[in-house]
Protein backbone atom coordinates (compact mmCIF):
# COMPACT_ATOMS: atom_id res chain seq x y z
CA UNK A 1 -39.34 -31.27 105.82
CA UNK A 2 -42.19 -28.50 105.77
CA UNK A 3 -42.24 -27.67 109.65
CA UNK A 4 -38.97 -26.56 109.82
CA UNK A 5 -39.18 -24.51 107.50
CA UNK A 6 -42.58 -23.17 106.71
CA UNK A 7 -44.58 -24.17 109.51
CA UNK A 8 -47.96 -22.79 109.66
CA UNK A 9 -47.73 -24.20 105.94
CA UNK A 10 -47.58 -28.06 107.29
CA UNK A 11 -49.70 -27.38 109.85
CA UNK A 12 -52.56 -26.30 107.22
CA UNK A 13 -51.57 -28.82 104.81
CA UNK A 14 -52.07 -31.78 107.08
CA UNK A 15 -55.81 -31.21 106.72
CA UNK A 16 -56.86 -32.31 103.11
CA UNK A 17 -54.23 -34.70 103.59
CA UNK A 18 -55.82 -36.20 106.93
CA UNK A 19 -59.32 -35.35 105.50
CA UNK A 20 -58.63 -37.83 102.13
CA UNK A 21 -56.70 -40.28 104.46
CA UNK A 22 -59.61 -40.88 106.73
CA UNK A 23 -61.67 -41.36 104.04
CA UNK A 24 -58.95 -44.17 102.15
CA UNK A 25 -58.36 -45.71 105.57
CA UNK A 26 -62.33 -46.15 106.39
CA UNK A 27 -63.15 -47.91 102.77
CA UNK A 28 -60.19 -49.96 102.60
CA UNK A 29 -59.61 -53.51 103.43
CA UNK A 30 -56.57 -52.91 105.52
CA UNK A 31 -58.34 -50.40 108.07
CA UNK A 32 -58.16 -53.48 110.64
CA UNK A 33 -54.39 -53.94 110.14
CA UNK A 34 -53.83 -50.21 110.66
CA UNK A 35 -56.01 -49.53 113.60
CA UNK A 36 -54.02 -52.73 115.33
CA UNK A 37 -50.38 -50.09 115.28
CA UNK A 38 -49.65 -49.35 118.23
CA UNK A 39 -48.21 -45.90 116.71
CA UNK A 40 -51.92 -45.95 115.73
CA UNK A 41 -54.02 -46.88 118.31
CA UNK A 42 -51.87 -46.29 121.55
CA UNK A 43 -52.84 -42.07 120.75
CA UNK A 44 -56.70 -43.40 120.31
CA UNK A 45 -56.69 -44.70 123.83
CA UNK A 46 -54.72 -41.71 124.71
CA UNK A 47 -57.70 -39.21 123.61
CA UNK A 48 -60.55 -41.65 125.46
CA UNK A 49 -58.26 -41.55 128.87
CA UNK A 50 -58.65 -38.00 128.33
CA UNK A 51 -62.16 -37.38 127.32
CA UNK A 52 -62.85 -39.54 130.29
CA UNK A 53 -61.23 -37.06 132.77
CA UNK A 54 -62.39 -34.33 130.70
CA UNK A 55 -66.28 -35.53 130.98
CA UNK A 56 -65.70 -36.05 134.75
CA UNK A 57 -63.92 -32.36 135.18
CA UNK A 58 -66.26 -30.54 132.74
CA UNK A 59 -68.27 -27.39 133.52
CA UNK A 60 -69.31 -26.87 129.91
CA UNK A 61 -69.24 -28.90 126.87
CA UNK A 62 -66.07 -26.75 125.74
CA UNK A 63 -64.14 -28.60 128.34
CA UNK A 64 -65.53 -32.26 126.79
CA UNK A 65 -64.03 -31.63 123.57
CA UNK A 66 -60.31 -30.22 124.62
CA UNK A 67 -58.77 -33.07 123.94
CA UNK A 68 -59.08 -32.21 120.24
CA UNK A 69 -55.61 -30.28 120.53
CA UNK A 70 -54.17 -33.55 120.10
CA UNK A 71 -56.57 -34.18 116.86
CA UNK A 72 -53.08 -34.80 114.62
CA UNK A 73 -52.38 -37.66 116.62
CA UNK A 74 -55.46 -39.15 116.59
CA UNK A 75 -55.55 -39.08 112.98
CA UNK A 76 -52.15 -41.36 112.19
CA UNK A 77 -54.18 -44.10 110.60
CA UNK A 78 -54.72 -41.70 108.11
CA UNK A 79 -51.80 -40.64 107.29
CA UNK A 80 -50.93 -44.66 107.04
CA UNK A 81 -53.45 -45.23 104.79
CA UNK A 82 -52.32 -42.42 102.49
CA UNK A 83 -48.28 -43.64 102.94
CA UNK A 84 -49.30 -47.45 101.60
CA UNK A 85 -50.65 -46.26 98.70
CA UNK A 86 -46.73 -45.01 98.25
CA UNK A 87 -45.76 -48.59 98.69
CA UNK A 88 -41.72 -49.25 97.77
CA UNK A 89 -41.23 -45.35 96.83
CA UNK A 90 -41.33 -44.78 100.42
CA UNK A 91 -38.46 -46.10 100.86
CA UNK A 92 -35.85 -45.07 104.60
CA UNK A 93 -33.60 -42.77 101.93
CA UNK A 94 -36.04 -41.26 100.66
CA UNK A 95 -37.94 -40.40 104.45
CA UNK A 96 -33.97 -39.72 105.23
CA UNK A 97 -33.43 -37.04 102.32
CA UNK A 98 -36.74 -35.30 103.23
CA UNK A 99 -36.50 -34.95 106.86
CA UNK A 100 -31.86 -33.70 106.09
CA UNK A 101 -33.76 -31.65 103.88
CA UNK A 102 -36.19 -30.41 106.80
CA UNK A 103 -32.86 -29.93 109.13
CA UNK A 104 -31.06 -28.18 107.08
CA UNK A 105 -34.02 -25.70 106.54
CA UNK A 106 -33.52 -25.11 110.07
CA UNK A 107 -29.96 -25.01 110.39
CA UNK A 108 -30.27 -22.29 107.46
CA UNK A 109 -33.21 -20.60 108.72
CA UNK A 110 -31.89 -19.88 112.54
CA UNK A 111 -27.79 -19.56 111.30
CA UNK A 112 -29.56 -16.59 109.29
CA UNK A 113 -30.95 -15.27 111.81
CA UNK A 114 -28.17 -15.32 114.39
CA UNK A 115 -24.93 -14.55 111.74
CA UNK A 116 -26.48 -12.38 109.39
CA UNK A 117 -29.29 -10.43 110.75
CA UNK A 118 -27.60 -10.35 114.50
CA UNK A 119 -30.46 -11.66 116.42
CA UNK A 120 -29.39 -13.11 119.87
CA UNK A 121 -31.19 -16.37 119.71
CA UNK A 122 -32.00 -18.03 116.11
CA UNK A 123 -36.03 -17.83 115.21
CA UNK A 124 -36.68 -16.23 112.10
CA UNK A 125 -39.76 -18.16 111.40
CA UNK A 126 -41.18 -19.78 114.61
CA UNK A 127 -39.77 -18.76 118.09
CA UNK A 128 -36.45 -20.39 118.77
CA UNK A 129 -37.20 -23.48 121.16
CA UNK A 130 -39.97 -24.21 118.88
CA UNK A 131 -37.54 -24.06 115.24
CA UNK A 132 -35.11 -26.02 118.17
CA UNK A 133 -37.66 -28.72 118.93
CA UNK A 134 -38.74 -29.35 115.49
CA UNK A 135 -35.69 -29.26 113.77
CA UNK A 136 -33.73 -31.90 116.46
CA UNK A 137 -36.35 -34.91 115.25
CA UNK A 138 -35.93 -34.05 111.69
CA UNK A 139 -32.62 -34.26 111.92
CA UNK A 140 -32.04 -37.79 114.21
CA UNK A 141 -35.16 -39.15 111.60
CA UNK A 142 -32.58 -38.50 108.53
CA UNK A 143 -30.33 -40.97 110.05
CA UNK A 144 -33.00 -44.04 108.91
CA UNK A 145 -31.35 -43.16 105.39
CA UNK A 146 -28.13 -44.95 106.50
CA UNK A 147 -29.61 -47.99 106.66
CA UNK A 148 -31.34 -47.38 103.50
CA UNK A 149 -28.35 -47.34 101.38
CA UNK A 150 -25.21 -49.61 100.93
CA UNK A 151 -22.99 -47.72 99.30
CA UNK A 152 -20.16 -45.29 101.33
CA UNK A 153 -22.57 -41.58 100.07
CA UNK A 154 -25.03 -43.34 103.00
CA UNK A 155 -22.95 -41.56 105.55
CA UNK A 156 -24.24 -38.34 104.26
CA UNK A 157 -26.90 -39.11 106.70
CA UNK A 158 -24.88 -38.16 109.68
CA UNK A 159 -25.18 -34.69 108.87
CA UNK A 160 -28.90 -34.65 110.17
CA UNK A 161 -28.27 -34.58 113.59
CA UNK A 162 -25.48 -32.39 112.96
CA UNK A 163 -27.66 -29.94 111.68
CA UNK A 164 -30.10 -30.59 114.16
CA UNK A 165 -27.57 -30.18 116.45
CA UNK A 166 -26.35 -26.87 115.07
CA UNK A 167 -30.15 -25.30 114.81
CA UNK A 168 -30.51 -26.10 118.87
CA UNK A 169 -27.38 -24.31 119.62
CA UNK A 170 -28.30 -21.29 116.95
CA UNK A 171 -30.83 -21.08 119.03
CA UNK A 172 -29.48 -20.93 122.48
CA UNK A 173 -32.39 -22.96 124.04
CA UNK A 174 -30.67 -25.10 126.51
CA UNK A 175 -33.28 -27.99 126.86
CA UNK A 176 -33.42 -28.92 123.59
CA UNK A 177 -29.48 -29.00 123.28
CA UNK A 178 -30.12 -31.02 126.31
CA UNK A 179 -32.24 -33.48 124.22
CA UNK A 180 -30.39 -33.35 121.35
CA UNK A 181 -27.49 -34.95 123.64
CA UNK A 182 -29.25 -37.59 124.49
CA UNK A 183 -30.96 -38.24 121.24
CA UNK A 184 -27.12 -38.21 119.60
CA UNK A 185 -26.40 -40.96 122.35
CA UNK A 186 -29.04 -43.23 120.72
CA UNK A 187 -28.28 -42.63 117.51
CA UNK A 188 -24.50 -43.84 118.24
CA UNK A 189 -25.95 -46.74 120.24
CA UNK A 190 -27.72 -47.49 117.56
CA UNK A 191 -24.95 -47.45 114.58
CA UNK A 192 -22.63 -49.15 116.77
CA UNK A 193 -25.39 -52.12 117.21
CA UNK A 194 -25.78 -52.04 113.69
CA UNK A 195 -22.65 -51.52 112.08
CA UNK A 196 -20.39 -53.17 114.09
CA UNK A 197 -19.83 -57.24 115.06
CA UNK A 198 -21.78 -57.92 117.53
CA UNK A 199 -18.90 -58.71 120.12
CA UNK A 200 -17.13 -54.66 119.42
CA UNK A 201 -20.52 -53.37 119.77
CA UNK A 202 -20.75 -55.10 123.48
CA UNK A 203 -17.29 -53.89 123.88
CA UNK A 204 -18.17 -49.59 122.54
CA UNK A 205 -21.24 -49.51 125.36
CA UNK A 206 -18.98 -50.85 127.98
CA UNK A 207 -16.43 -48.64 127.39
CA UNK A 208 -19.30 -45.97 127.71
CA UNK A 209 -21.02 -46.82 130.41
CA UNK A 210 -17.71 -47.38 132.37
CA UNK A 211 -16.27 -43.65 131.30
CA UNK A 212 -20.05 -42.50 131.80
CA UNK A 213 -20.11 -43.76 135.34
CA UNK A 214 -16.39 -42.60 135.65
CA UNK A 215 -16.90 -39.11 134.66
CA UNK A 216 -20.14 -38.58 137.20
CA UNK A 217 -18.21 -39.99 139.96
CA UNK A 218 -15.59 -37.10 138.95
CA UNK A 219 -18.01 -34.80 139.25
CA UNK A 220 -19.85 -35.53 142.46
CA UNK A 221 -16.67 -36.16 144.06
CA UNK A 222 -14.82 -33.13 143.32
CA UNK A 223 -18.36 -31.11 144.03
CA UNK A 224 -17.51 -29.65 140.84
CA UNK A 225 -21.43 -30.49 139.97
CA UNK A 226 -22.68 -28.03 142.10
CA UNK A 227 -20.81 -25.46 140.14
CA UNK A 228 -21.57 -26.37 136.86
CA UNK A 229 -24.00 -23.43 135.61
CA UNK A 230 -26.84 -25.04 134.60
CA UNK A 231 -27.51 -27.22 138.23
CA UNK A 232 -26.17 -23.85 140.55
CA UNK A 233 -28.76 -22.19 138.65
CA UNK A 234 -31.32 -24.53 139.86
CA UNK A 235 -30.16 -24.28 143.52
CA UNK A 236 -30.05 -20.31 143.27
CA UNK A 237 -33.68 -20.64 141.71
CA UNK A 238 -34.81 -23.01 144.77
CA UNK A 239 -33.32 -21.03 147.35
CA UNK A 240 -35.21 -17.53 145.90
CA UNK A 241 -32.15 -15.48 146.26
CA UNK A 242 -32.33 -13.97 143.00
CA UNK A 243 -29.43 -14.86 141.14
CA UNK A 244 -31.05 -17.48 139.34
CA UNK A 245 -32.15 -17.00 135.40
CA UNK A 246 -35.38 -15.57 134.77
CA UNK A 247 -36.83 -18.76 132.80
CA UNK A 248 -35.26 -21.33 135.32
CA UNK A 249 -36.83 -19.76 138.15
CA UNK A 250 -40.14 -19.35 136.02
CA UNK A 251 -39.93 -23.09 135.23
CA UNK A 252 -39.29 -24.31 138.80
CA UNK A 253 -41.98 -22.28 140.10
CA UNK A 254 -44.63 -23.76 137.60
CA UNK A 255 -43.32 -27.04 138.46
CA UNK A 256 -44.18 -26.25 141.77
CA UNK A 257 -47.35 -25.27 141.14
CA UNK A 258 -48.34 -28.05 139.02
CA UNK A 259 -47.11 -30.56 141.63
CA UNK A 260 -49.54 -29.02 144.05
CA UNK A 261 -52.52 -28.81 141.75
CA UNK A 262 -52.26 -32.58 140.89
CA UNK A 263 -52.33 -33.22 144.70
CA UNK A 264 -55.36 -31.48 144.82
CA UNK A 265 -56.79 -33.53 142.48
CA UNK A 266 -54.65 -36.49 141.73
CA UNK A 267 -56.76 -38.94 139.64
CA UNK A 268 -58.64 -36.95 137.17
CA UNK A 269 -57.10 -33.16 137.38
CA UNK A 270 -58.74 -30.07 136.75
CA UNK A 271 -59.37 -29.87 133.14
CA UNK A 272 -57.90 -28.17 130.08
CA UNK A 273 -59.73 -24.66 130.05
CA UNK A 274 -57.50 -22.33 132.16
CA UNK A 275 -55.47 -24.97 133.81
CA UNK A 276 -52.49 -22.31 133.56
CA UNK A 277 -54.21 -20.06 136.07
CA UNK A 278 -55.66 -23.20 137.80
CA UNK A 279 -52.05 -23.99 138.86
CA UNK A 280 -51.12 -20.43 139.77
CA UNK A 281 -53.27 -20.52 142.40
CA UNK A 282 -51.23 -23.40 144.25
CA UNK A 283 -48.02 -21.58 143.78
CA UNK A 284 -46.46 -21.06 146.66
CA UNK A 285 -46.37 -17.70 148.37
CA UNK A 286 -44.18 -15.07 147.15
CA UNK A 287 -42.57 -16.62 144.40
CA UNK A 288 -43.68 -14.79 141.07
CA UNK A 289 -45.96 -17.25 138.73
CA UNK A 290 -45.55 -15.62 134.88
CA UNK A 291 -48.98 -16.98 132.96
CA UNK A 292 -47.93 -18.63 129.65
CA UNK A 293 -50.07 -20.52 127.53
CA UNK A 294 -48.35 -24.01 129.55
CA UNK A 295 -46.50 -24.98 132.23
CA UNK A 296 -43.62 -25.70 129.73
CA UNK A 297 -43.17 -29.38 130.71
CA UNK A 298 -45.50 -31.80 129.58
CA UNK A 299 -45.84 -34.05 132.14
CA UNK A 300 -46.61 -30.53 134.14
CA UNK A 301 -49.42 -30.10 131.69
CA UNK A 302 -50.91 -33.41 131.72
CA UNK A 303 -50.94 -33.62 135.61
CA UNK A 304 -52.72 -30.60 135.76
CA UNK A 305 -55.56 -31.50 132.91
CA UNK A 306 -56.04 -34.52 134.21
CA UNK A 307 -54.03 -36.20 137.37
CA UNK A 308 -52.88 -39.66 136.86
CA UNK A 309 -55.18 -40.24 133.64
CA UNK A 310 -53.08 -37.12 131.90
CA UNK A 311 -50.05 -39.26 132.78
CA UNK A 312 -51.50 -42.06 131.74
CA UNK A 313 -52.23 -40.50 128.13
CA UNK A 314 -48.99 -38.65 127.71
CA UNK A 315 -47.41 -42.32 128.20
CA UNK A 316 -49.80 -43.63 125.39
CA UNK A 317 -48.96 -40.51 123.11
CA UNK A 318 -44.93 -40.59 123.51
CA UNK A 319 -44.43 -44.42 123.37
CA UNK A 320 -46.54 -45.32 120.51
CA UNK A 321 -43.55 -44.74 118.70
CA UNK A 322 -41.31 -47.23 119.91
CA UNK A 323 -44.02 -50.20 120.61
CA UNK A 324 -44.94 -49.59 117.03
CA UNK A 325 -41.18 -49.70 115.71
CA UNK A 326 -40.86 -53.34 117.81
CA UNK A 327 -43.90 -54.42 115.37
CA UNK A 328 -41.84 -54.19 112.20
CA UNK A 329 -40.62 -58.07 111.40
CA UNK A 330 -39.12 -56.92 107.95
CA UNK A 331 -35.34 -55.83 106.95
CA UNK A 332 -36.38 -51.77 108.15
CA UNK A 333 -36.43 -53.44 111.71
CA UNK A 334 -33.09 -51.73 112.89
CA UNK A 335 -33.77 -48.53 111.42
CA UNK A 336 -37.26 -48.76 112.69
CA UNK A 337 -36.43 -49.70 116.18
CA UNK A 338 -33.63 -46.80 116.03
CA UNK A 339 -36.26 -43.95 114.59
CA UNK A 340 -39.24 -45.35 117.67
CA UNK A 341 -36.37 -44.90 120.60
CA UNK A 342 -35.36 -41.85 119.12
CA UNK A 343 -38.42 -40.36 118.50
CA UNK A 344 -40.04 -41.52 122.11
CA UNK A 345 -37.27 -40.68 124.19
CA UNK A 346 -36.59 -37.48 122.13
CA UNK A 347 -39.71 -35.83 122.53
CA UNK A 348 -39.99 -36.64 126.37
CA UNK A 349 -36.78 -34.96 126.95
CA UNK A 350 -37.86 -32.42 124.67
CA UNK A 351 -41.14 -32.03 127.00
CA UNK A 352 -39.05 -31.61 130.24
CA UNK A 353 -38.57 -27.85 130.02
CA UNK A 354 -41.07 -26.95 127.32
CA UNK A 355 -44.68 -28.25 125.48
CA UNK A 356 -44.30 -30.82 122.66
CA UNK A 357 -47.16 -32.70 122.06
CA UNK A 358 -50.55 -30.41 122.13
CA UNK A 359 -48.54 -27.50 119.68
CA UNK A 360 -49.69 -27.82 116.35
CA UNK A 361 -46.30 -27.84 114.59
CA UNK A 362 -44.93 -30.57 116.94
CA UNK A 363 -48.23 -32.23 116.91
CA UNK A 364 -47.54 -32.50 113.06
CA UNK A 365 -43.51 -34.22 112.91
CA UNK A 366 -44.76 -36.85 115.69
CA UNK A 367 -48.07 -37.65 113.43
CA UNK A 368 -45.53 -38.09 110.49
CA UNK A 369 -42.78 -39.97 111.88
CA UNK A 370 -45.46 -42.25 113.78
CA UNK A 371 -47.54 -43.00 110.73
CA UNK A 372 -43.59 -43.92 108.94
CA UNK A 373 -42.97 -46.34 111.33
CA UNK A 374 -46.54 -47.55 111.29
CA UNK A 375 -46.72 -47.78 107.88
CA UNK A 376 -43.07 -49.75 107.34
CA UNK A 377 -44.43 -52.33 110.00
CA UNK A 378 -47.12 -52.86 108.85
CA UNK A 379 -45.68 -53.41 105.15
CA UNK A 380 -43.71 -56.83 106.76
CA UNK A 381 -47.00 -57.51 107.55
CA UNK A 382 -49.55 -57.36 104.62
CA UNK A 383 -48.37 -57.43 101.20
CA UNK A 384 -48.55 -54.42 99.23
């Protein structure tokens, strides 16, 4: 719930925690089971694909040990070590109350900040695509809490993705409302699967995919997509004629860039120090590049750093998630399954139009909610 809320605080707290959980998993019998997660281990083979390119790319040893931004996710097995020693107490309501607890921080926090104080865009704490992109998985994890409970209070649980609705539109960062769209599509996929017979379930997703398919025929048909604001504002920003917003055209120009930089070096990149600047140099000619600490979009990033290998490991970092949720054999299966898709598909949306994973804050809620999910499967697996 921390990151939301007081984020350099869970940031700073996550290192006696993974400094005694190292320690637990190492001397314990169960460091074996652990290390076989794929929430766990997928992120290990991540950081080797990396310090592979890295040791190829390197012109100092600086460059051989940047892939220790990702440390956090490296370190899951420790946080699973630390979450068996919880054993039944960590139970899906009680990860659900924490992480509504964690979104309605935000939803507080950046409501504050746009109602009361008057700020445009809601922040207060962090900048506001960063309190947006934490706050969204905190709110879609407090859902597991519905599955936790029988009783008709267990609906209480919807309100985390409310809330983690209502901090991305506080705000006003459009690719995380974006992602919170299609995370809130999952999450009703995954209730109806759940809560309904089997045969009205079938029935709810063809319905949707019918009106889904129905609705974008509408649109390309009457050319009323063209004219929607978000897409003409990617055609203004292609065409240059400066009627485009500022960050769109920013975006599509480091996209650009990036593409053109992992041409240039397509199977191992060209390294972590100053690949920002590395990638301005292939932008194309006349179109402004503004140097940020990213290329805000992580596939962008890992392109860049490291060609197809950075692919490679961003694929191993965002879908440990769900291959470790398809582990879990035990009656958390559907809420596990439900908290990996959401989770693994969030945070890639998430990482279209901005950096996730490699931020120290984000770096911290996908540690957590991987080591959950690790932790739960494993639990059908070797007894407590």
């Amino acid at each position: 719930m921390l990151p939301s809320i007081i984020p350099d605080l869970s940031r700073d707290l996550m290192i006696p925690m993974f400094t005694i959980g190292l320690v637990v998993w190492l001397a314990g019998a169960e460091r074996a089971a652990i290390l076989r997660q794929p929430a766990v281990f997928m992120p290990l083979l991540a950081g080797m694909v990396l310090l592979l390119a890295s040791a190829v790319t390197a012109k100092s040893p600086l460059h051989v040990v940047a892939p220790l931004v990702f440390a956090h996710l490296y370190l899951i097995g420790a946080l699973v070590a630390l979450y068996r020693r919880l054993g039944p107490s960590l139970s899906l309501t009680t990860i659900g109350m924490l992480a509504l607890l964690g979104a309605l921080g935000g939803a507080v926090l950046t409501g504050f900040d746009v109602l009361v104080l008057g700020s445009e865009r809601g922040g207060l704490v962090n900048n506001p695509i960063r309190m947006a992109a934490l706050t969204l998985p905190l709110g879609f994890t407090a859902l597991v809490g519905l599955w936790g409970q029988s009783g008709g209070w267990r609906w209480c649980f919807l309100a985390g993705p409310v809330l983690g609705l209502l901090t991305a539109y506080f705000t006003g960062s459009r690719g995380p409302i974006l992602a919170g769209l299609v995370m809130a599509a999952i999450a009703v996929s995954a209730i109806c699967i759940t809560q309904l017979p089997r045969r009205r379930a079938i029935q709810f997703h063809v319905a949707a995919g019918v009106l889904m398919l129905f609705a974008a025929g509408m649109l390309i048909a009457t050319s009323a997509l063209q004219t929607m604001p978000l897409t003409d504002d990617i055609a203004a920003a292609m065409r240059g004629d400066g009627s485009a917003d500022g960050s769109t055209t920013e975006r599509l120009n480091m996209y650009g860039a990036a593409y053109q930089a992992f041409l240039a070096s397509p199977w191992v990149g060209h390294g972590f120090i100053d690949y920002v600047r590395i990638a301005e140099t292939y932008a194309a000619p006349g179109r402004d590049f503004i140097i940020y600490d990213h290329l805000h979009n992580d596939v962008a990033n890992f392109s860049v750093v490291a060609g197809v290998m950075g692919i490679l490991a961003y694929g191993l970092f965002m879908f440990g998630p769900l291959l470790g949720a398809l582990r879990t054999q035990s009656q958390d299966r559907g809420a596990m399954i439900y908290l990996g898709a959401v989770t693994s598909i969030g945070f890639v949306c998430l990482g279209a139009t901005d950096t996730t994973i490699g931020v120290h804050w984000q770096n911290v809620v996908l540690a957590t909610i991987s080591a959950i999910i690790a932790t739960l499967a494993l639990r059908s697996k070797v007894p407590n």
